[in-house]
ModelCIF file with pLDDT and N, C-alpha, C, O atoms, coordinates in Angstrom:
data_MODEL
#
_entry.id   MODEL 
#
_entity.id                         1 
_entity.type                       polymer 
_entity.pdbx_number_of_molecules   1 
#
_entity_poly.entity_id                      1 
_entity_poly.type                           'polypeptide(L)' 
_entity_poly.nstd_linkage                   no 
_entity_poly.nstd_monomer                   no 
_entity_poly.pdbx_seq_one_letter_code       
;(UNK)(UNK)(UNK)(UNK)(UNK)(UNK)(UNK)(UNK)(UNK)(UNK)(UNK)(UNK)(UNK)(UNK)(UNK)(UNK)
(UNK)(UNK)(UNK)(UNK)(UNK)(UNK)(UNK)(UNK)(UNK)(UNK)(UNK)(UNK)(UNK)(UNK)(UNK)(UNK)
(UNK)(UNK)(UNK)(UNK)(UNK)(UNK)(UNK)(UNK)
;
_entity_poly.pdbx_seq_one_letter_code_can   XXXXXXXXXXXXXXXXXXXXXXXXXXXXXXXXXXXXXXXX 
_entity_poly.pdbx_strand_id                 A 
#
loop_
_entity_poly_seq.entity_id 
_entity_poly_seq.num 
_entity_poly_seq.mon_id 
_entity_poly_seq.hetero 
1 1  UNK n 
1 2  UNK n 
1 3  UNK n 
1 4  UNK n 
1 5  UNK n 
1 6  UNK n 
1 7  UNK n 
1 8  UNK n 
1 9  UNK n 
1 10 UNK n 
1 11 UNK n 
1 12 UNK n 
1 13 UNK n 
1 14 UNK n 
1 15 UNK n 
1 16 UNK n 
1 17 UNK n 
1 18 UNK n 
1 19 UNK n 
1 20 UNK n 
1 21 UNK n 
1 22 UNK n 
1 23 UNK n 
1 24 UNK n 
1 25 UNK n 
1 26 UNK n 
1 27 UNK n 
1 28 UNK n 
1 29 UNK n 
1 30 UNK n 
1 31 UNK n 
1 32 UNK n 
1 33 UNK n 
1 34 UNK n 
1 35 UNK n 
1 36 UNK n 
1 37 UNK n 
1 38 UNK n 
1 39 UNK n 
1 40 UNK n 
#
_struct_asym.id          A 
_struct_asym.entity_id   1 
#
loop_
_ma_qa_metric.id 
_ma_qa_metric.mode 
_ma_qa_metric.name 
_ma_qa_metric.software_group_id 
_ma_qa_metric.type 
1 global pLDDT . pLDDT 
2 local  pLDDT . pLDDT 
#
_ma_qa_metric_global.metric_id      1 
_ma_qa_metric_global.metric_value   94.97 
_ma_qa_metric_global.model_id       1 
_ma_qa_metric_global.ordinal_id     1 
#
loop_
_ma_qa_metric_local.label_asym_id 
_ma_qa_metric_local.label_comp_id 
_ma_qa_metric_local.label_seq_id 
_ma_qa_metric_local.metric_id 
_ma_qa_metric_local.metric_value 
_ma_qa_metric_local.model_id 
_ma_qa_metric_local.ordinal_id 
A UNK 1  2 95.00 1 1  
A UNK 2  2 95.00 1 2  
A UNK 3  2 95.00 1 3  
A UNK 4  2 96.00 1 4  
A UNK 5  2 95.00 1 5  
A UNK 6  2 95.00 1 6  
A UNK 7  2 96.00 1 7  
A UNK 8  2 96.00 1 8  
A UNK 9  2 95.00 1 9  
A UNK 10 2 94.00 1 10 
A UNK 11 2 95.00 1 11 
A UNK 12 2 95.00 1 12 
A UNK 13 2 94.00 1 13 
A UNK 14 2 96.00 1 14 
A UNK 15 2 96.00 1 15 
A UNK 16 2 96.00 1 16 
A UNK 17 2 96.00 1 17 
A UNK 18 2 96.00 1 18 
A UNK 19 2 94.00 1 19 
A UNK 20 2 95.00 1 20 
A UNK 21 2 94.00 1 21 
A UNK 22 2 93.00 1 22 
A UNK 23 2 92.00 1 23 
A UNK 24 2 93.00 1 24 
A UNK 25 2 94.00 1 25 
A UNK 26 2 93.00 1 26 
A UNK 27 2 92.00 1 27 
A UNK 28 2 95.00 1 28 
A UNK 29 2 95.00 1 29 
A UNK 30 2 96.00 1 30 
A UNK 31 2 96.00 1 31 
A UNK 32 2 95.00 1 32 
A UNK 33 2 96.00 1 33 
A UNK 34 2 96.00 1 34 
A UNK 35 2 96.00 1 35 
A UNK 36 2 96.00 1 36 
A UNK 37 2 96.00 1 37 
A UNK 38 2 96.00 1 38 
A UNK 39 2 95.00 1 39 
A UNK 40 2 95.00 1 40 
#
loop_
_atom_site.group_PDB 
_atom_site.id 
_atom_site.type_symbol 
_atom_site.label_atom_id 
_atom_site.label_alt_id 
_atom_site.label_comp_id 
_atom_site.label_asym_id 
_atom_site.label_entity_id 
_atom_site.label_seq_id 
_atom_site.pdbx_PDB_ins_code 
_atom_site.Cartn_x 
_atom_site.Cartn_y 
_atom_site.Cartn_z 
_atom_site.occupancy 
_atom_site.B_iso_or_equiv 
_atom_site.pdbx_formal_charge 
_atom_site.auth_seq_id 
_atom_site.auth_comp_id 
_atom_site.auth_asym_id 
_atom_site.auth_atom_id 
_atom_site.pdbx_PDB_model_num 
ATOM 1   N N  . UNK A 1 1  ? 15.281 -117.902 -88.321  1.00 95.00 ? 1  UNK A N  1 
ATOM 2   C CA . UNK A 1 1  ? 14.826 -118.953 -87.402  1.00 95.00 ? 1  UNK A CA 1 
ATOM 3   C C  . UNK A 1 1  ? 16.008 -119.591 -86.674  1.00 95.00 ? 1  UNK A C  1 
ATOM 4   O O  . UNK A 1 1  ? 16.010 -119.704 -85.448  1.00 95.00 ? 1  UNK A O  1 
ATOM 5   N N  . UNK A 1 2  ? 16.965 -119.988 -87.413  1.00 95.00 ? 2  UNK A N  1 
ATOM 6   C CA . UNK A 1 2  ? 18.421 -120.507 -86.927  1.00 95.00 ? 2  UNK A CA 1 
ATOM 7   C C  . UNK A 1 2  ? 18.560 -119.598 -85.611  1.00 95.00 ? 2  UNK A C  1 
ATOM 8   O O  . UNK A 1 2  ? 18.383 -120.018 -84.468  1.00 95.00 ? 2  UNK A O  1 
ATOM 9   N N  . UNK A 1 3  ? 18.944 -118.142 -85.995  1.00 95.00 ? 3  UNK A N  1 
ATOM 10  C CA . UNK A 1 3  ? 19.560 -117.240 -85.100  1.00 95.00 ? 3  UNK A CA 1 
ATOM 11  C C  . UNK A 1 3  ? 18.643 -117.040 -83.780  1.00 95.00 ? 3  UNK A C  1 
ATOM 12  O O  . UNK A 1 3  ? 19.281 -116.860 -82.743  1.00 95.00 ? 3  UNK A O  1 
ATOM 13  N N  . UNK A 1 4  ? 17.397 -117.046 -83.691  1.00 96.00 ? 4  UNK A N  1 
ATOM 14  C CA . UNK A 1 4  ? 16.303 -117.174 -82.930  1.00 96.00 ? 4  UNK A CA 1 
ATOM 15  C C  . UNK A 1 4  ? 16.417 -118.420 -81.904  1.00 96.00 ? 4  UNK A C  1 
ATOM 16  O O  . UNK A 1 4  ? 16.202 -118.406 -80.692  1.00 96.00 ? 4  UNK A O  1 
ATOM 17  N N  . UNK A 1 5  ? 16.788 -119.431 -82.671  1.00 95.00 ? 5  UNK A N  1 
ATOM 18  C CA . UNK A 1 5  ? 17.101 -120.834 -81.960  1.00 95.00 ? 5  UNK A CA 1 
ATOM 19  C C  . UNK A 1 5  ? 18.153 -120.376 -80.957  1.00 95.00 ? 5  UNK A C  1 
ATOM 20  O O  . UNK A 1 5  ? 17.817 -120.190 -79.787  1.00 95.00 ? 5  UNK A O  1 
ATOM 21  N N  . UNK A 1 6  ? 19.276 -120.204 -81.314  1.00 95.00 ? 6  UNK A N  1 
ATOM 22  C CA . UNK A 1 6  ? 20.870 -120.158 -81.240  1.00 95.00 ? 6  UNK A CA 1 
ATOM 23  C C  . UNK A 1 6  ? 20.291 -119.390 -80.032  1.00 95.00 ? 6  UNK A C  1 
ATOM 24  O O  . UNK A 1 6  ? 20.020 -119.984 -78.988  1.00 95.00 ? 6  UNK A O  1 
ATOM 25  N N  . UNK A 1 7  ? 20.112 -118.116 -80.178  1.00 96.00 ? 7  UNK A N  1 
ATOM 26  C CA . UNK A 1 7  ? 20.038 -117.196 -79.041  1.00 96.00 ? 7  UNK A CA 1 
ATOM 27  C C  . UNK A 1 7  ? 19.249 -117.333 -77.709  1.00 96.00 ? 7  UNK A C  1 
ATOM 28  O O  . UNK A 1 7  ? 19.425 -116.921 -76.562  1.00 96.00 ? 7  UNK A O  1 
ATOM 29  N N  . UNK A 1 8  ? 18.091 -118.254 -78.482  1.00 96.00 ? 8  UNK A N  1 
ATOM 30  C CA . UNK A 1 8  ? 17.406 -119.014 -77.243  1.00 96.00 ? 8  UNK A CA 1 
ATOM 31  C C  . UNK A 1 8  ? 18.421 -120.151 -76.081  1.00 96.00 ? 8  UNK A C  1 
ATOM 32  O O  . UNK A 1 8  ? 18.390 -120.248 -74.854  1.00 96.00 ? 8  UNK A O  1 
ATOM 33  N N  . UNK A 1 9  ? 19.174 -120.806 -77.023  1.00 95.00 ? 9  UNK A N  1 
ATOM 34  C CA . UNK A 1 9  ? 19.956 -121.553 -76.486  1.00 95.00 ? 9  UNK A CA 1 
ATOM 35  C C  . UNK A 1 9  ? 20.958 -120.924 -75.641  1.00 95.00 ? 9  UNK A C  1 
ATOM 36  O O  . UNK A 1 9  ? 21.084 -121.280 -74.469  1.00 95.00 ? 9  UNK A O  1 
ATOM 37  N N  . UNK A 1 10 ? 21.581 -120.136 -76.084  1.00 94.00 ? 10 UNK A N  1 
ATOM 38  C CA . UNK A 1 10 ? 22.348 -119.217 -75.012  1.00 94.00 ? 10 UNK A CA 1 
ATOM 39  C C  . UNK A 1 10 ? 21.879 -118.840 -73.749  1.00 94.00 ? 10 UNK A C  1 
ATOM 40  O O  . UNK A 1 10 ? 22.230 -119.091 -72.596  1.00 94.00 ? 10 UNK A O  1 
ATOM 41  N N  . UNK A 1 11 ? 20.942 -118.130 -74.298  1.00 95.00 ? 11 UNK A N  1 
ATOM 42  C CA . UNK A 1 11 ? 20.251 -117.711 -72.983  1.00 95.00 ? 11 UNK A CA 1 
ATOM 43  C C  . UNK A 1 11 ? 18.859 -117.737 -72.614  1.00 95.00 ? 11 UNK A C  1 
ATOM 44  O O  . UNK A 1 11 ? 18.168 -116.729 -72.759  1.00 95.00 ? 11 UNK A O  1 
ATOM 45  N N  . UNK A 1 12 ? 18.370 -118.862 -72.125  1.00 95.00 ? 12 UNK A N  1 
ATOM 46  C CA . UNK A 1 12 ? 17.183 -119.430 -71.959  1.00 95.00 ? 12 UNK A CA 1 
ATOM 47  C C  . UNK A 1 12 ? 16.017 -118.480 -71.706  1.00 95.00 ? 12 UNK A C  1 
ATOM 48  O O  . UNK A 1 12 ? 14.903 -118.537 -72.225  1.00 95.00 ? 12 UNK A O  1 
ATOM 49  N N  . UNK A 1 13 ? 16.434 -117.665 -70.887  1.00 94.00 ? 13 UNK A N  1 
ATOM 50  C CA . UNK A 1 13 ? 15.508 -116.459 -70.060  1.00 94.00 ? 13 UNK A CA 1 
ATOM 51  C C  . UNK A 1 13 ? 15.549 -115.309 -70.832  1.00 94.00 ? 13 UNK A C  1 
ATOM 52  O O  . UNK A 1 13 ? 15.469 -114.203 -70.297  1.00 94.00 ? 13 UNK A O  1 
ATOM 53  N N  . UNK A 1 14 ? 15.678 -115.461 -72.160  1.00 96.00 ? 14 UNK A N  1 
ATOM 54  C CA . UNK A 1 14 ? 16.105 -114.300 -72.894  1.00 96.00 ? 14 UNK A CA 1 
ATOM 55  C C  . UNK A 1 14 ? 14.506 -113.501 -73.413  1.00 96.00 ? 14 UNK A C  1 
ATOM 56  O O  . UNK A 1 14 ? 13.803 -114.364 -73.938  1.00 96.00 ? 14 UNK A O  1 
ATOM 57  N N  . UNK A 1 15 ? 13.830 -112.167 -73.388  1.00 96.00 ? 15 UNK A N  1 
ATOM 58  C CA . UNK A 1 15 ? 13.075 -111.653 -74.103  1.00 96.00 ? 15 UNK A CA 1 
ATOM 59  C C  . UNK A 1 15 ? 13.973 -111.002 -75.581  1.00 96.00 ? 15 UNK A C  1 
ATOM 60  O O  . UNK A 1 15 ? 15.173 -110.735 -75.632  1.00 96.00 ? 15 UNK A O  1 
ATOM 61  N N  . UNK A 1 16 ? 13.067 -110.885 -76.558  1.00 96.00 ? 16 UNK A N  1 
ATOM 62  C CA . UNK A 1 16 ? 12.825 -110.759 -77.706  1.00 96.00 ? 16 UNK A CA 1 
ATOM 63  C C  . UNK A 1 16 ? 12.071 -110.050 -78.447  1.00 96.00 ? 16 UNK A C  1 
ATOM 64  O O  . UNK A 1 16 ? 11.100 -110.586 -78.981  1.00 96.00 ? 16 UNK A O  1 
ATOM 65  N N  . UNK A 1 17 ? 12.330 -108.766 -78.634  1.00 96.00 ? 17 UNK A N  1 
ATOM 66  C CA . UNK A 1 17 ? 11.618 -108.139 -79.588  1.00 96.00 ? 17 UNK A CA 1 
ATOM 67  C C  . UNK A 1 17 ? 11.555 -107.727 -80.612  1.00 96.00 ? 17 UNK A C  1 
ATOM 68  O O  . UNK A 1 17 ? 12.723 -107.535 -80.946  1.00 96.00 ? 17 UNK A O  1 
ATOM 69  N N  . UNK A 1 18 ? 10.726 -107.357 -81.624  1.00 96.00 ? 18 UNK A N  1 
ATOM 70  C CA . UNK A 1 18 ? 11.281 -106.938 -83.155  1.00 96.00 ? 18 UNK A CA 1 
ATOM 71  C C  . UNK A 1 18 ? 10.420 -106.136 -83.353  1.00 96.00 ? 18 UNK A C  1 
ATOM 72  O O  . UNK A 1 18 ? 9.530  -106.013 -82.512  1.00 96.00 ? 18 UNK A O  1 
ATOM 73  N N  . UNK A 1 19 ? 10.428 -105.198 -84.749  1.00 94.00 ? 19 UNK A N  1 
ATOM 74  C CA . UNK A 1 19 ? 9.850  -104.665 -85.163  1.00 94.00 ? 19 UNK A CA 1 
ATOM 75  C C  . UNK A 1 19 ? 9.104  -105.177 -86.796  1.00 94.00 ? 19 UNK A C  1 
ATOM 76  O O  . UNK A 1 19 ? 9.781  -106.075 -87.296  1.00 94.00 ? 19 UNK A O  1 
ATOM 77  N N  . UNK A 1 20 ? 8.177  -104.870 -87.455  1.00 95.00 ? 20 UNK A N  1 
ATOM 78  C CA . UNK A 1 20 ? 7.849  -105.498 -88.400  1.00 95.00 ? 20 UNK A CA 1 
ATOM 79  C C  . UNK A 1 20 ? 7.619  -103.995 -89.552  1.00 95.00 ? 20 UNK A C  1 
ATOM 80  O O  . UNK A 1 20 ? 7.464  -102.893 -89.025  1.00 95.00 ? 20 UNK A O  1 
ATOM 81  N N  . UNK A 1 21 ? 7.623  -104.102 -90.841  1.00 94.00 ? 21 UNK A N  1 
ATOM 82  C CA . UNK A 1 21 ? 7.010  -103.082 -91.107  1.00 94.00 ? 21 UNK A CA 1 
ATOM 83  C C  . UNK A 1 21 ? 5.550  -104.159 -92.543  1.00 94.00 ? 21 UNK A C  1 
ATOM 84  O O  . UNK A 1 21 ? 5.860  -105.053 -93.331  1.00 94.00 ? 21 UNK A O  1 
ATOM 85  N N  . UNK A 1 22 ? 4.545  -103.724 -92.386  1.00 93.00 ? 22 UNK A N  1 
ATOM 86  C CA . UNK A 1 22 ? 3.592  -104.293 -93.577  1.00 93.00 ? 22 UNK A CA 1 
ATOM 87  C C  . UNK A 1 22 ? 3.215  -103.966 -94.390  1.00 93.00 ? 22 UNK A C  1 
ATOM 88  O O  . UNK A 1 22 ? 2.814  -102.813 -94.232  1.00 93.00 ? 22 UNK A O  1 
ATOM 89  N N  . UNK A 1 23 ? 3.067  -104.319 -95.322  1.00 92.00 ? 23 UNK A N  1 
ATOM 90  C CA . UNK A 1 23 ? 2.345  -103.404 -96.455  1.00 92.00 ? 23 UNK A CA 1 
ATOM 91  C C  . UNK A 1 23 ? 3.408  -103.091 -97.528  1.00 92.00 ? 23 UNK A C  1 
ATOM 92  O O  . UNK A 1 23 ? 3.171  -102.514 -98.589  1.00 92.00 ? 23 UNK A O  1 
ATOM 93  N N  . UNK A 1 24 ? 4.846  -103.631 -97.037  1.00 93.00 ? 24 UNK A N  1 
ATOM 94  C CA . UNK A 1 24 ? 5.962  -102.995 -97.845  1.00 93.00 ? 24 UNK A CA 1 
ATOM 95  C C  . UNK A 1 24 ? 5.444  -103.381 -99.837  1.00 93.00 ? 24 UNK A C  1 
ATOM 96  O O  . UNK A 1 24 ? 4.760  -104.315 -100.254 1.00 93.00 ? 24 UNK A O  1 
ATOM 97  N N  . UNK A 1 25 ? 6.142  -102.183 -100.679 1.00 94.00 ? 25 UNK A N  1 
ATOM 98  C CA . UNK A 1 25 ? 5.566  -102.348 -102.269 1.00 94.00 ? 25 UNK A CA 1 
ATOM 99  C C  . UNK A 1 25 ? 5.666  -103.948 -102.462 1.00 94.00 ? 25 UNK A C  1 
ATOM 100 O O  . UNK A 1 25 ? 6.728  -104.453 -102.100 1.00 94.00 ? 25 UNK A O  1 
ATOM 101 N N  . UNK A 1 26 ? 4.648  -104.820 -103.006 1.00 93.00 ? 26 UNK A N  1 
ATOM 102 C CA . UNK A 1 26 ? 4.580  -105.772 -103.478 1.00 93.00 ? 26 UNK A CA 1 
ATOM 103 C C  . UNK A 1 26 ? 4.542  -106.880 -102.725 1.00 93.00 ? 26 UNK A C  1 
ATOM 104 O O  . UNK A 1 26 ? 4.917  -107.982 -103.126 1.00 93.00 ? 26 UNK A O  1 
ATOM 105 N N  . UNK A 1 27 ? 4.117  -106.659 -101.670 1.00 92.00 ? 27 UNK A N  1 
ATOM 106 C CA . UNK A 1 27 ? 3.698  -107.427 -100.310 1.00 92.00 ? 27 UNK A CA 1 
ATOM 107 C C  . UNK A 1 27 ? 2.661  -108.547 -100.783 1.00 92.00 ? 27 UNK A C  1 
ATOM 108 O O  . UNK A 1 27 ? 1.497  -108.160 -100.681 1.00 92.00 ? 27 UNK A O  1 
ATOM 109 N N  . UNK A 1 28 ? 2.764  -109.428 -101.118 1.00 95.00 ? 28 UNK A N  1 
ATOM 110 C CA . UNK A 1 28 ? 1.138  -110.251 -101.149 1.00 95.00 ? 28 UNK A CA 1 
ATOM 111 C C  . UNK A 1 28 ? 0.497  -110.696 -100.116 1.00 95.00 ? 28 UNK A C  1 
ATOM 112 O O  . UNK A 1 28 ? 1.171  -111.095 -99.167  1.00 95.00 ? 28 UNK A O  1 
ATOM 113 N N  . UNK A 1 29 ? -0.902 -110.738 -100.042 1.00 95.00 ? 29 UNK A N  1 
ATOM 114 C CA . UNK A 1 29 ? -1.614 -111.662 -98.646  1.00 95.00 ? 29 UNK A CA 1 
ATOM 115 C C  . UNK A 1 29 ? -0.860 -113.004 -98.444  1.00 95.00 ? 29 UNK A C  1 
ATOM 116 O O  . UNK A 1 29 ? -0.796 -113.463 -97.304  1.00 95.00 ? 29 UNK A O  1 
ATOM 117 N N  . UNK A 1 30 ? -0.112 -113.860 -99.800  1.00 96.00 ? 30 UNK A N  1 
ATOM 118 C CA . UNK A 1 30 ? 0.501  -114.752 -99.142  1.00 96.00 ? 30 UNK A CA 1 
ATOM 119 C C  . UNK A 1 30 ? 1.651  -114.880 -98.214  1.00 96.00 ? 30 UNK A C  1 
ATOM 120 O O  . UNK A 1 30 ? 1.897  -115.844 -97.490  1.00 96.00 ? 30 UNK A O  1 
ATOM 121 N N  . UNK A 1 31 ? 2.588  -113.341 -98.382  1.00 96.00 ? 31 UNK A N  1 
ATOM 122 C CA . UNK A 1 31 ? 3.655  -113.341 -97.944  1.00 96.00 ? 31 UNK A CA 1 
ATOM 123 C C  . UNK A 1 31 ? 3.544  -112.688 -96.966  1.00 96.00 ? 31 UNK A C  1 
ATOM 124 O O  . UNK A 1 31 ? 4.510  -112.821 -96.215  1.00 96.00 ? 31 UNK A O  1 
ATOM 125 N N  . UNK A 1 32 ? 2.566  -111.829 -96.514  1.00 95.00 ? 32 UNK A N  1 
ATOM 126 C CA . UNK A 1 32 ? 2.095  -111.497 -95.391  1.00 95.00 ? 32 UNK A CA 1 
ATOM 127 C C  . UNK A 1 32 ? 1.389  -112.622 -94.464  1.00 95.00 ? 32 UNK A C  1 
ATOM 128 O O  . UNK A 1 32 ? 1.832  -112.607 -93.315  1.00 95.00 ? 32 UNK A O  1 
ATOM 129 N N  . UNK A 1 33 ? 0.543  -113.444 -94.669  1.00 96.00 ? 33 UNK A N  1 
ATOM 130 C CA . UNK A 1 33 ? 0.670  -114.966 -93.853  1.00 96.00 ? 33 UNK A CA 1 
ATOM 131 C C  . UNK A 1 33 ? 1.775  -115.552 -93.836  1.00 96.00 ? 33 UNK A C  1 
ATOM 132 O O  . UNK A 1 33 ? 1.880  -115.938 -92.671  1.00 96.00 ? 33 UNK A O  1 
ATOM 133 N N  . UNK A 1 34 ? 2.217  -115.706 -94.109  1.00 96.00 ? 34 UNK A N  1 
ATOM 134 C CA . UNK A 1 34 ? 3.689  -116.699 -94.005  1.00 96.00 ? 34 UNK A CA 1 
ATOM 135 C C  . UNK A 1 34 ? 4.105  -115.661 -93.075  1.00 96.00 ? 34 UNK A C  1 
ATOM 136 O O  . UNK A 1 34 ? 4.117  -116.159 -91.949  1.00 96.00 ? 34 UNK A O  1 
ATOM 137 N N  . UNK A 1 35 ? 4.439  -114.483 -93.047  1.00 96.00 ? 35 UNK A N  1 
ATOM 138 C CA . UNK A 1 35 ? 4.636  -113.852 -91.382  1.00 96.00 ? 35 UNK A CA 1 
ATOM 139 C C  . UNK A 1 35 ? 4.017  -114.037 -90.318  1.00 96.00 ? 35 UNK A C  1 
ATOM 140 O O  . UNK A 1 35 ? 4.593  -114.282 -89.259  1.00 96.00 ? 35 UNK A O  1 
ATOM 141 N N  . UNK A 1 36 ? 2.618  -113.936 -90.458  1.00 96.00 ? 36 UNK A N  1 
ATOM 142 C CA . UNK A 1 36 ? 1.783  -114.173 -89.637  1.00 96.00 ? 36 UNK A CA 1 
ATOM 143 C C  . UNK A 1 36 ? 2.246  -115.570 -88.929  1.00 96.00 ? 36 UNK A C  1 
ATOM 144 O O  . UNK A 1 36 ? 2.435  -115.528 -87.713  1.00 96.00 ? 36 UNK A O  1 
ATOM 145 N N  . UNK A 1 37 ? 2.455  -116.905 -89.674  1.00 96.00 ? 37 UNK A N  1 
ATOM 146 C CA . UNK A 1 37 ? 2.940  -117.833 -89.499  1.00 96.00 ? 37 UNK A CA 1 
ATOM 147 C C  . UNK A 1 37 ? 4.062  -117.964 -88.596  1.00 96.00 ? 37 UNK A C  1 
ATOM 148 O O  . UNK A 1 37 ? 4.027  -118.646 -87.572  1.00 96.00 ? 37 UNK A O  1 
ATOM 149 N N  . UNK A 1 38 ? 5.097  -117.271 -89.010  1.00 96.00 ? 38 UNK A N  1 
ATOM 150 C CA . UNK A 1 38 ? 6.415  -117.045 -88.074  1.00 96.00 ? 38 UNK A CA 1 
ATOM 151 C C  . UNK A 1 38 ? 6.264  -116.469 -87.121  1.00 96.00 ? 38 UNK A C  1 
ATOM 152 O O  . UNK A 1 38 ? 6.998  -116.818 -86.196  1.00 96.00 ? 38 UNK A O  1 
ATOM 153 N N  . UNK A 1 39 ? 5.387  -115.457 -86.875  1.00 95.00 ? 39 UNK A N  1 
ATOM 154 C CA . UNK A 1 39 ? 4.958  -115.413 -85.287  1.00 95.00 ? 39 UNK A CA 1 
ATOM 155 C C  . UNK A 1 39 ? 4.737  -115.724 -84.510  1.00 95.00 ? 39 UNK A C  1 
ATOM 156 O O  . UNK A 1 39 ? 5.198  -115.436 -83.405  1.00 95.00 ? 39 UNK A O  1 
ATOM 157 N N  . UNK A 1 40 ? 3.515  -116.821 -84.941  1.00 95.00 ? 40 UNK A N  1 
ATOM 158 C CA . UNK A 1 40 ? 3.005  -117.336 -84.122  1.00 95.00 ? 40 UNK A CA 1 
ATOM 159 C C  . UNK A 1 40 ? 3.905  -118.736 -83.834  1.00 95.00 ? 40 UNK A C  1 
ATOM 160 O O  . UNK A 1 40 ? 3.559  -119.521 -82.951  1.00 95.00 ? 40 UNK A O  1 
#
């Protein structure tokens, strides 16, 4: 989140993309919302 900030600040007009992978071994529905969360 820091680095997300930071980079926004640099450069205002900046796009952003990532990749995600789901389902990784031992994934829970909670820790998979809490992503969901950071997305949005």
């Amino acid at each position: 989140r820091e680095l997300i900030g930071r980079v926004r600040r640099f450069l205002p007009e900046v796009a952003i993309r990532s990749t995600f992978i789901l389902g990784y071994p031992g994934e829970t529905e909670e820790e998979f919302k809490e992503l969901l969360v950071f997305l949005d």
